[in-house]
Structures are given as structure tokens and as C-alpha cells.
N, C-alpha and C. Protein backbone atom coordinates (compact mmCIF):
# COMPACT_ATOMS: atom_id res chain seq x y z
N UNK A 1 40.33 -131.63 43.71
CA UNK A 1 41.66 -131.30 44.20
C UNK A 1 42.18 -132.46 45.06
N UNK A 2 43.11 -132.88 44.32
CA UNK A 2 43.91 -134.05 45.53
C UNK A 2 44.40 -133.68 47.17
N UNK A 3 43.79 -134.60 47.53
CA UNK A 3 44.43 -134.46 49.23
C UNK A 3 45.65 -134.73 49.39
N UNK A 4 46.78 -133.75 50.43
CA UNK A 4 47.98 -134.10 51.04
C UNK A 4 48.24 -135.69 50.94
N UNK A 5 47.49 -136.50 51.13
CA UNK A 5 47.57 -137.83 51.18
C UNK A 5 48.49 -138.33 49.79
N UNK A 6 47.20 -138.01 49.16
CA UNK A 6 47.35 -138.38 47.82
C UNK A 6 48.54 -137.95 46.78
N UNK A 7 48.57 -136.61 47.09
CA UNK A 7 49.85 -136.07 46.30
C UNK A 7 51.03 -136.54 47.10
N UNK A 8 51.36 -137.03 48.38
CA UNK A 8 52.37 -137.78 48.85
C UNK A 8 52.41 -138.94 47.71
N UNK A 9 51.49 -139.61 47.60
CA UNK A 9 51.40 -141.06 46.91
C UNK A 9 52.16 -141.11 45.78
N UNK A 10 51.18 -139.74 44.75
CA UNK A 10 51.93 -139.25 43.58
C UNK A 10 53.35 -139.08 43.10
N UNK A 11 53.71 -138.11 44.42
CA UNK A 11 55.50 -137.61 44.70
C UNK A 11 56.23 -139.21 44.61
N UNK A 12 55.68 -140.34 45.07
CA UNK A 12 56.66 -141.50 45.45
C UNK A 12 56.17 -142.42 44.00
N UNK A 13 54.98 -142.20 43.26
CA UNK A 13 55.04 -142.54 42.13
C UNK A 13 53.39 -144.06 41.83
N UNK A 14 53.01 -143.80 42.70
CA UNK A 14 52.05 -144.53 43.19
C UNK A 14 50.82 -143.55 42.59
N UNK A 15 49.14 -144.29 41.93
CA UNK A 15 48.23 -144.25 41.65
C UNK A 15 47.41 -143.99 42.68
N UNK A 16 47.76 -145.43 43.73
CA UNK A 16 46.51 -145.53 44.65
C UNK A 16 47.26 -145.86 45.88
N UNK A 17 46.42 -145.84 46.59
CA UNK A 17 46.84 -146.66 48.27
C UNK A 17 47.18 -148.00 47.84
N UNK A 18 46.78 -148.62 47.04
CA UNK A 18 46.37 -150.33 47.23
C UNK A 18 47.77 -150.71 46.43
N UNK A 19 47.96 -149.76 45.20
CA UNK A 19 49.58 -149.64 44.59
C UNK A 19 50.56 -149.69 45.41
N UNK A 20 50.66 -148.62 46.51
CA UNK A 20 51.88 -148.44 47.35
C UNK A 20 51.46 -149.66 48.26
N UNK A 21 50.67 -150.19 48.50
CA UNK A 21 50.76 -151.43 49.56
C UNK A 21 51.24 -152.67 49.40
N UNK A 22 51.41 -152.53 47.91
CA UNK A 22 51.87 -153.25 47.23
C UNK A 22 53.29 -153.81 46.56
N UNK A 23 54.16 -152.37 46.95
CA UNK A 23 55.34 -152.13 46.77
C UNK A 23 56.45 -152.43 47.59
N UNK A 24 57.99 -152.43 46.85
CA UNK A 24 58.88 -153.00 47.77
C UNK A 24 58.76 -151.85 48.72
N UNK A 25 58.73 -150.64 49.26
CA UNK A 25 58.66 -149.54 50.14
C UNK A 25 57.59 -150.48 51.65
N UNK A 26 56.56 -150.61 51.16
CA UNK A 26 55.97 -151.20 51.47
C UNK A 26 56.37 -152.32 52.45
N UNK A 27 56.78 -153.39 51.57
CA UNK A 27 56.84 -154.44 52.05
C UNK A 27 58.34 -154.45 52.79
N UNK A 28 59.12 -153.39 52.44
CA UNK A 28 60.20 -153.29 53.76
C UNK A 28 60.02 -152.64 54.84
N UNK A 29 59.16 -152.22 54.99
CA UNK A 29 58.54 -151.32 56.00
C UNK A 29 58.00 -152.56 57.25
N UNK A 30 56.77 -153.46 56.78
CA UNK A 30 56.68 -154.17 57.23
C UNK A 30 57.35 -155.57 57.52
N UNK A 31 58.58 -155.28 56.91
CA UNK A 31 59.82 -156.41 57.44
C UNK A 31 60.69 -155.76 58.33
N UNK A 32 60.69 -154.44 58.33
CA UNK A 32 61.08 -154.07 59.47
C UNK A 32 60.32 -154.24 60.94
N UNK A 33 59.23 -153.73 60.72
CA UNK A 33 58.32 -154.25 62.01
C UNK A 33 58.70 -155.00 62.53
N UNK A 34 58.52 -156.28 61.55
CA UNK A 34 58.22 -157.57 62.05
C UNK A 34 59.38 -157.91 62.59
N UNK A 35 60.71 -157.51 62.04
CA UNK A 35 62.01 -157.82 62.70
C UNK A 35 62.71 -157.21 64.06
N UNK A 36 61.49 -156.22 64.27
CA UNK A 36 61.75 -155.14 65.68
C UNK A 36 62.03 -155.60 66.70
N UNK A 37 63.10 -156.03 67.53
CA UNK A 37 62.38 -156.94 68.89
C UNK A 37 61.75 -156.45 69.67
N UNK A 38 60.81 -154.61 69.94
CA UNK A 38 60.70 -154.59 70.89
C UNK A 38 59.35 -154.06 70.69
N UNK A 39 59.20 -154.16 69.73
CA UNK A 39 57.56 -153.87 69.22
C UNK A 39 56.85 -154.96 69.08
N UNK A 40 55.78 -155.23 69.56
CA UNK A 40 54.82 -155.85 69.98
C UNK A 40 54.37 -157.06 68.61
N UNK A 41 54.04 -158.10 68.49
CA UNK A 41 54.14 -158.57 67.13
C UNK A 41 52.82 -159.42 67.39
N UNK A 42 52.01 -158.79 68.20
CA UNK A 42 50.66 -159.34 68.36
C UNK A 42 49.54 -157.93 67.88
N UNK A 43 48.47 -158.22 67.83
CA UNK A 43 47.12 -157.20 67.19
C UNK A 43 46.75 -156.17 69.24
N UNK A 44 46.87 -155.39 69.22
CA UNK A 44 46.58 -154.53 70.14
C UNK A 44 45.37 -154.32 70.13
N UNK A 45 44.52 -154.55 69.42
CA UNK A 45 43.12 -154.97 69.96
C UNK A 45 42.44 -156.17 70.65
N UNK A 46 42.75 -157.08 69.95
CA UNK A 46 42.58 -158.47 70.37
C UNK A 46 43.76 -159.16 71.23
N UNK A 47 44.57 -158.87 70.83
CA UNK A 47 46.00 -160.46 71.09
C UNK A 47 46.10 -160.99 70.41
N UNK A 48 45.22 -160.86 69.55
CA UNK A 48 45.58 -162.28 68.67
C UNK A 48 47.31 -162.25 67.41
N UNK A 49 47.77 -163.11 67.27
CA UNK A 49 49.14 -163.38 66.50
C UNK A 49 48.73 -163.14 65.43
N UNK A 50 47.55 -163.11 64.56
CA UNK A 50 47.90 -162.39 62.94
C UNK A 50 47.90 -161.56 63.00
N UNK A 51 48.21 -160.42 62.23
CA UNK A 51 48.42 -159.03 62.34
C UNK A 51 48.51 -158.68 60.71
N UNK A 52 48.17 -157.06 61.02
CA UNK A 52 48.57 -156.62 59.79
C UNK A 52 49.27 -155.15 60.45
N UNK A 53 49.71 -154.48 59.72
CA UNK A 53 50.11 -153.17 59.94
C UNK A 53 49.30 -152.04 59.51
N UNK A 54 48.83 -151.21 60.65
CA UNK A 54 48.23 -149.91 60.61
C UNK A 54 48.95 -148.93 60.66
N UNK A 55 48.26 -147.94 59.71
CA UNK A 55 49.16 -146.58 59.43
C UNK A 55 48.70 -145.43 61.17
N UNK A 56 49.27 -145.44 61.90
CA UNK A 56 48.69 -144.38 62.79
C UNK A 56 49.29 -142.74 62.11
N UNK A 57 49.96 -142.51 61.17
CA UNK A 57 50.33 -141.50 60.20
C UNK A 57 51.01 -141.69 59.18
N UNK A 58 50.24 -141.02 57.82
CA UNK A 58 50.49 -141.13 56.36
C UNK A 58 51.57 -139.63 56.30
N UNK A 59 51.80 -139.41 57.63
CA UNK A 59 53.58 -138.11 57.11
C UNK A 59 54.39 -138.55 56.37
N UNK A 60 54.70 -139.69 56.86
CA UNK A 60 55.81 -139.96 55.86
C UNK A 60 56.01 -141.62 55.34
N UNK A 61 54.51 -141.49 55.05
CA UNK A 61 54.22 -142.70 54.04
C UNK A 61 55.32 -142.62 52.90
N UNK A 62 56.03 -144.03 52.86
CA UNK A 62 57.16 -144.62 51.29
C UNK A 62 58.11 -144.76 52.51
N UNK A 63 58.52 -143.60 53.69
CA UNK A 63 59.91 -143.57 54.40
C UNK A 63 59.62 -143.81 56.18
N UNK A 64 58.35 -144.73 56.14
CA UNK A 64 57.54 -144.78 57.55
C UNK A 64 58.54 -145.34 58.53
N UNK A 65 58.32 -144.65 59.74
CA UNK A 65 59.42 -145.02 60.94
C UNK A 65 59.22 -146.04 61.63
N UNK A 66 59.51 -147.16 62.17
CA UNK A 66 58.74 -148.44 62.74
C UNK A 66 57.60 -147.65 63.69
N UNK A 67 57.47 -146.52 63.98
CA UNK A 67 56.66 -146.47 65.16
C UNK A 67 55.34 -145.52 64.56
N UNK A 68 55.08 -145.16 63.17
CA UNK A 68 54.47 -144.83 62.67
C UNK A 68 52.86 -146.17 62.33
N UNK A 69 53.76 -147.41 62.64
CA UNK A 69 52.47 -148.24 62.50
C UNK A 69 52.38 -149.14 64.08
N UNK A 70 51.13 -149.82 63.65
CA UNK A 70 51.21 -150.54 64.96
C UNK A 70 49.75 -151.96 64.26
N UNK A 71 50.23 -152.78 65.11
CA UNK A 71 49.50 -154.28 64.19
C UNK A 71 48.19 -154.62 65.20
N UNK A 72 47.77 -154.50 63.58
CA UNK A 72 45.86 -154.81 64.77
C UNK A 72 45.62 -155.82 63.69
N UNK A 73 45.05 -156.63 63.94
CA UNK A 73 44.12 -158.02 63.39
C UNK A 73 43.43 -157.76 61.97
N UNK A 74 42.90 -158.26 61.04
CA UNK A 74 41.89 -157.83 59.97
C UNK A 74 40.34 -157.09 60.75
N UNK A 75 40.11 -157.96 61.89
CA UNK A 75 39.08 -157.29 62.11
C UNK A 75 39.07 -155.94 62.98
N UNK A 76 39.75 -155.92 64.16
CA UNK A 76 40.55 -154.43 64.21
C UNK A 76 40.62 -153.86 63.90
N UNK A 77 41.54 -153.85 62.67
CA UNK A 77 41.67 -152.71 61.71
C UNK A 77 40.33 -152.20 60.81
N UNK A 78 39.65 -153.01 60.97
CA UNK A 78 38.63 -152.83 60.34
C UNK A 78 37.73 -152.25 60.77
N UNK A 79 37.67 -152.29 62.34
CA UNK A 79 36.76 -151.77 63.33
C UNK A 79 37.23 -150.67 63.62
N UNK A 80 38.50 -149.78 63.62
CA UNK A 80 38.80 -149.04 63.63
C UNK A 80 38.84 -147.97 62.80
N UNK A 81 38.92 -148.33 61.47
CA UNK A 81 38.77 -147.29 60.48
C UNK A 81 37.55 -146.70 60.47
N UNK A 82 36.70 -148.09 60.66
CA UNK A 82 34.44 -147.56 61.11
C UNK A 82 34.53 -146.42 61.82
N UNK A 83 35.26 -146.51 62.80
CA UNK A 83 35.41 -146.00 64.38
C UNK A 83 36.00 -144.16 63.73
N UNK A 84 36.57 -144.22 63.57
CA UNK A 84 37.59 -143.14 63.02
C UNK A 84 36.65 -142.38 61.96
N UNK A 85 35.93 -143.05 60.64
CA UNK A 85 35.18 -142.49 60.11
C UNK A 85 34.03 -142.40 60.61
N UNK A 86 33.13 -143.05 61.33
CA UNK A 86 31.82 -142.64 62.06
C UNK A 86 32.17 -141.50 62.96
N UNK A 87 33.15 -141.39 63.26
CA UNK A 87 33.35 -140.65 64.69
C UNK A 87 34.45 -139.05 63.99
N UNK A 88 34.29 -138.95 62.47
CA UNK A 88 35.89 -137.86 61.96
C UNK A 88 36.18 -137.39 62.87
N UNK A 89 37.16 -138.60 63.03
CA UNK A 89 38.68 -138.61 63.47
C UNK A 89 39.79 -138.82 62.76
N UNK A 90 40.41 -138.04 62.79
CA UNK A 90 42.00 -138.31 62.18
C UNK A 90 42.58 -140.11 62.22
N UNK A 91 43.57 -139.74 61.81
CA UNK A 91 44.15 -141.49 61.54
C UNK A 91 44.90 -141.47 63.02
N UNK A 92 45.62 -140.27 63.37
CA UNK A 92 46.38 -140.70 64.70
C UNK A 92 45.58 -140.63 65.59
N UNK A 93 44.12 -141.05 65.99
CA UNK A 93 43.59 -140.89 66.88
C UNK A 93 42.97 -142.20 67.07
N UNK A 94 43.96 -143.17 66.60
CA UNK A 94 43.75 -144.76 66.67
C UNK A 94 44.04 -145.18 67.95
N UNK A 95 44.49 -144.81 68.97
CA UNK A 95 44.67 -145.13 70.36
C UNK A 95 43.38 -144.90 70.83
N UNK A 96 42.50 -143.64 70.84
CA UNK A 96 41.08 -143.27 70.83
C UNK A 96 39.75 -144.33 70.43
N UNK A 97 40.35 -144.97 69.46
CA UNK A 97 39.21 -145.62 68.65
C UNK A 97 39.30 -147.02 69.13
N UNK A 98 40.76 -147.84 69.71
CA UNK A 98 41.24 -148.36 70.29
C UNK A 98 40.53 -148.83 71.27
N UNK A 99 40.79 -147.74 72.30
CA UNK A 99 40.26 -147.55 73.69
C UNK A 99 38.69 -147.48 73.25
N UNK A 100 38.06 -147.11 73.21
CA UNK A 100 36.41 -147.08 72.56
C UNK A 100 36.14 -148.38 72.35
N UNK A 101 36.83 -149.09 71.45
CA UNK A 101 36.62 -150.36 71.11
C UNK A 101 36.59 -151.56 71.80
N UNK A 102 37.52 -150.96 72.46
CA UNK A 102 38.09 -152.37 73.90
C UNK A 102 37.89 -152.62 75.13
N UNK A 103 37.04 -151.08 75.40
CA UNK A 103 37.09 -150.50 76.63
C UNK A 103 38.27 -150.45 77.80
N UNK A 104 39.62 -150.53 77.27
CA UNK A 104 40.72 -150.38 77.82
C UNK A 104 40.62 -148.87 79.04
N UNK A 105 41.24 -148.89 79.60
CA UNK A 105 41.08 -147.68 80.40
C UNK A 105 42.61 -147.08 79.91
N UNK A 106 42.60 -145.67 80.11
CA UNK A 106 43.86 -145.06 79.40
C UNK A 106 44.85 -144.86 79.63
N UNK A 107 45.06 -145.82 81.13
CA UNK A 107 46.51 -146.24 81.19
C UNK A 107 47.18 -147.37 80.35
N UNK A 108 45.56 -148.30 80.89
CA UNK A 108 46.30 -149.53 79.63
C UNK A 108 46.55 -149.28 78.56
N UNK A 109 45.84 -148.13 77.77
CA UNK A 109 46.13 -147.93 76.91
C UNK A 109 47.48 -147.05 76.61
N UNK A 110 48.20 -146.59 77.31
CA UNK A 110 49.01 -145.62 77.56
C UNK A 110 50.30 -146.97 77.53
N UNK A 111 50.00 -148.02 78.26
CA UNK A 111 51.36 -148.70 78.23
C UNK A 111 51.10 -149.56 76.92
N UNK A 112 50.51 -150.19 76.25
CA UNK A 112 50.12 -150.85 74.97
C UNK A 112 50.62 -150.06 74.07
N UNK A 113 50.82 -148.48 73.70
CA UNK A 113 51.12 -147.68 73.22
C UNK A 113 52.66 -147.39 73.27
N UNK A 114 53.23 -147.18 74.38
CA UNK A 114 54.72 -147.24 74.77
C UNK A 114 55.73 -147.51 73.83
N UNK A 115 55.65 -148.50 73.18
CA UNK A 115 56.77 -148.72 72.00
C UNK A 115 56.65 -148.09 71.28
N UNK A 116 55.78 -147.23 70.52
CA UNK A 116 55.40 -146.52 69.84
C UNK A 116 55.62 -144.82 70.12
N UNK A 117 55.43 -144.33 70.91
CA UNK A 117 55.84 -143.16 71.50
C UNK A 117 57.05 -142.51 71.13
N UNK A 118 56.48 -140.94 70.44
CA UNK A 118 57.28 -140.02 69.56
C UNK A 118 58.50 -139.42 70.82
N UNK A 119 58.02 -139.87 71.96
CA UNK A 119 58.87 -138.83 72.94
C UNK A 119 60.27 -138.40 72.34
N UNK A 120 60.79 -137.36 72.70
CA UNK A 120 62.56 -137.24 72.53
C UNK A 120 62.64 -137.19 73.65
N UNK A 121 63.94 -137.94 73.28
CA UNK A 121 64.60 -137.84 75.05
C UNK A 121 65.27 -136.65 75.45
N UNK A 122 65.16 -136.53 76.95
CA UNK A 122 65.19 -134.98 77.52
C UNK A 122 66.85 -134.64 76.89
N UNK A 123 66.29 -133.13 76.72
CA UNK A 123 67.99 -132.74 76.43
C UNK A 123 68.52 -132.38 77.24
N UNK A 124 69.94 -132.38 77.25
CA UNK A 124 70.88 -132.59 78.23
C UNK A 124 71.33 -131.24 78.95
N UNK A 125 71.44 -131.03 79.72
CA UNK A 125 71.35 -130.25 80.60
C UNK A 125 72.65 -129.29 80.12
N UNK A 126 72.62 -128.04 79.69
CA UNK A 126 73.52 -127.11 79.25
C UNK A 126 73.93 -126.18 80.13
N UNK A 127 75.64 -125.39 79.93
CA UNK A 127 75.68 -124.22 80.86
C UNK A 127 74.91 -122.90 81.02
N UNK A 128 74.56 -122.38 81.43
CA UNK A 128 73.92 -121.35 81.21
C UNK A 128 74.88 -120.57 81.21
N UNK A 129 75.29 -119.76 79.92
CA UNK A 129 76.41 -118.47 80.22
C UNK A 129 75.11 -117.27 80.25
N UNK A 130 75.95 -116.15 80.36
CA UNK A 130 75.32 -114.53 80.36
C UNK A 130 74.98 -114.43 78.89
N UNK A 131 73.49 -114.06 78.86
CA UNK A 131 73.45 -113.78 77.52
C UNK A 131 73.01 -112.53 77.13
N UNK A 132 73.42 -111.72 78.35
CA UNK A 132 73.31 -109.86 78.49
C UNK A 132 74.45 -110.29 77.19
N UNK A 133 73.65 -109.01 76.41
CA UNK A 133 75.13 -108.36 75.48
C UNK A 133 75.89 -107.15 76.34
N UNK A 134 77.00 -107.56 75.23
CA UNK A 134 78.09 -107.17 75.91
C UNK A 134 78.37 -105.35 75.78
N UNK A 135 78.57 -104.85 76.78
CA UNK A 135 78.67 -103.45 77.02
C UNK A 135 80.28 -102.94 76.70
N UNK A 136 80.55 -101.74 76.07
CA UNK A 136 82.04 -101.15 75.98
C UNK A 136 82.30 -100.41 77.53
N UNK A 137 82.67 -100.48 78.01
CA UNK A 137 83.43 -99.59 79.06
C UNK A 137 84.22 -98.47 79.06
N UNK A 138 83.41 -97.58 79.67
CA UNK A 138 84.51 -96.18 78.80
C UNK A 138 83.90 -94.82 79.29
């Protein structure tokens, strides 16, 4: 039985992972990144300037949001997936595997993370009317 993963792949018309990585979806995804100014364009494990792009969620792999990935090194990424499968863990628990890896403490890791962050911004402060229903008088 195919995994959620996989039947995503299917739905967008893709065989394999290595297919869709391969694709223009793909490769605009990571031209978006790279064109972000405010996302980080170094490996968050190391520092180091090559990078590749990690999936921290396959939700909405083909239509990924810049903040769905984040750029770790070849070896990084590599150490992380170990990390994630020695340890089953989910894919978004790459800040986890991260921190493990680097021994970052989890603030640093908390601000390294920052650009990335699903937060919504607070909603805006509404009237409160009466929301007793309304009575006939009589």
C-alpha cells in the first residue's frame, strides 16, 4: 500500500522522489529560496555556503512554501536523515536532529529557525457584541 507520501507524488505525476527532484516544480521551488532575501542562504548545520534544500514537510510537496525547506550542506543533510531514521522521527523534527547534531542549545536553535516559522500573526483585536440571543418582549 502506498504511503501519503507517495500518492502525493503520484497525484502531481511523478514515479519517484528522485523524478520530482528533478522537475521544473522542483527546481522553482529552489529558485525561490535562493532568491528569498531573508532566508538564510548558508547550511544551518555547518555555515558552510553550499547548500542544498531540505524538505522539513512533504504536505505540500510540487506547491512547497519557501519555509517548508531549509538548506543544510550534503553532509548535513545526510546526517540528518541517519538522525531522523535511527532515532523514528518524523521529517519535521529536523530542528531536533539539528540540535542533537550540533549540540546547539534550543534557543540557538529557536533563532536559526526563525525565518522559517509557521506562526500567524495575532488576529486583530475584534468588538465583542452580545451574543445572548435575542428575546421577544411581551
Amino acid at each position: 500500500m502506498p504511503t501519503l507520501f507517495q500518492e502525493r507524488l503520484r497525484a502531481l505525476g511523478f514515479s519517484s522522489y528522485s523524478a520530482y527532484l528533478q522537475s521544473p516544480q522542483w527546481h522553482a521551488a529552489t529558485a525561490a529560496y535562493r532568491a528569498h532575501p531573508r532566508l538564510p542562504q548558508y547550511c544551518l548545520g555547518c555555515q558552510s555556503g553550499s547548500f542544498e534544500l531540505h524538505h522539513r514537510s512533504y504536505t505540500r510537496i510540487g506547491h512547497e512554501a519557501v519555509g517548508d525547506l531549509i538548506p543544510l550542506c550534503r553532509i548535513c543533510h545526510e546526517r540528518v536523515h541517519r538522525y531522523l531514521t535511527e532515532h523514528h522521527k518524523p521529517i519535521n523534527a529536523t530542528h531536533v536532529a539539528l540540535r542533537k547534531l550540533t549540540g546547539q542549545s534550543k534557543g540557538a536553535m529557536k533563532h536559526q529557525f526563525r525565518p522559517f516559522s509557521r506562526k500567524r500573526p495575532k488576529k486583530r483585536q475584534t468588538l465583542a457584541y452580545n451574543r445572548e440571543p435575542l428575546r421577544e418582549e411581551g
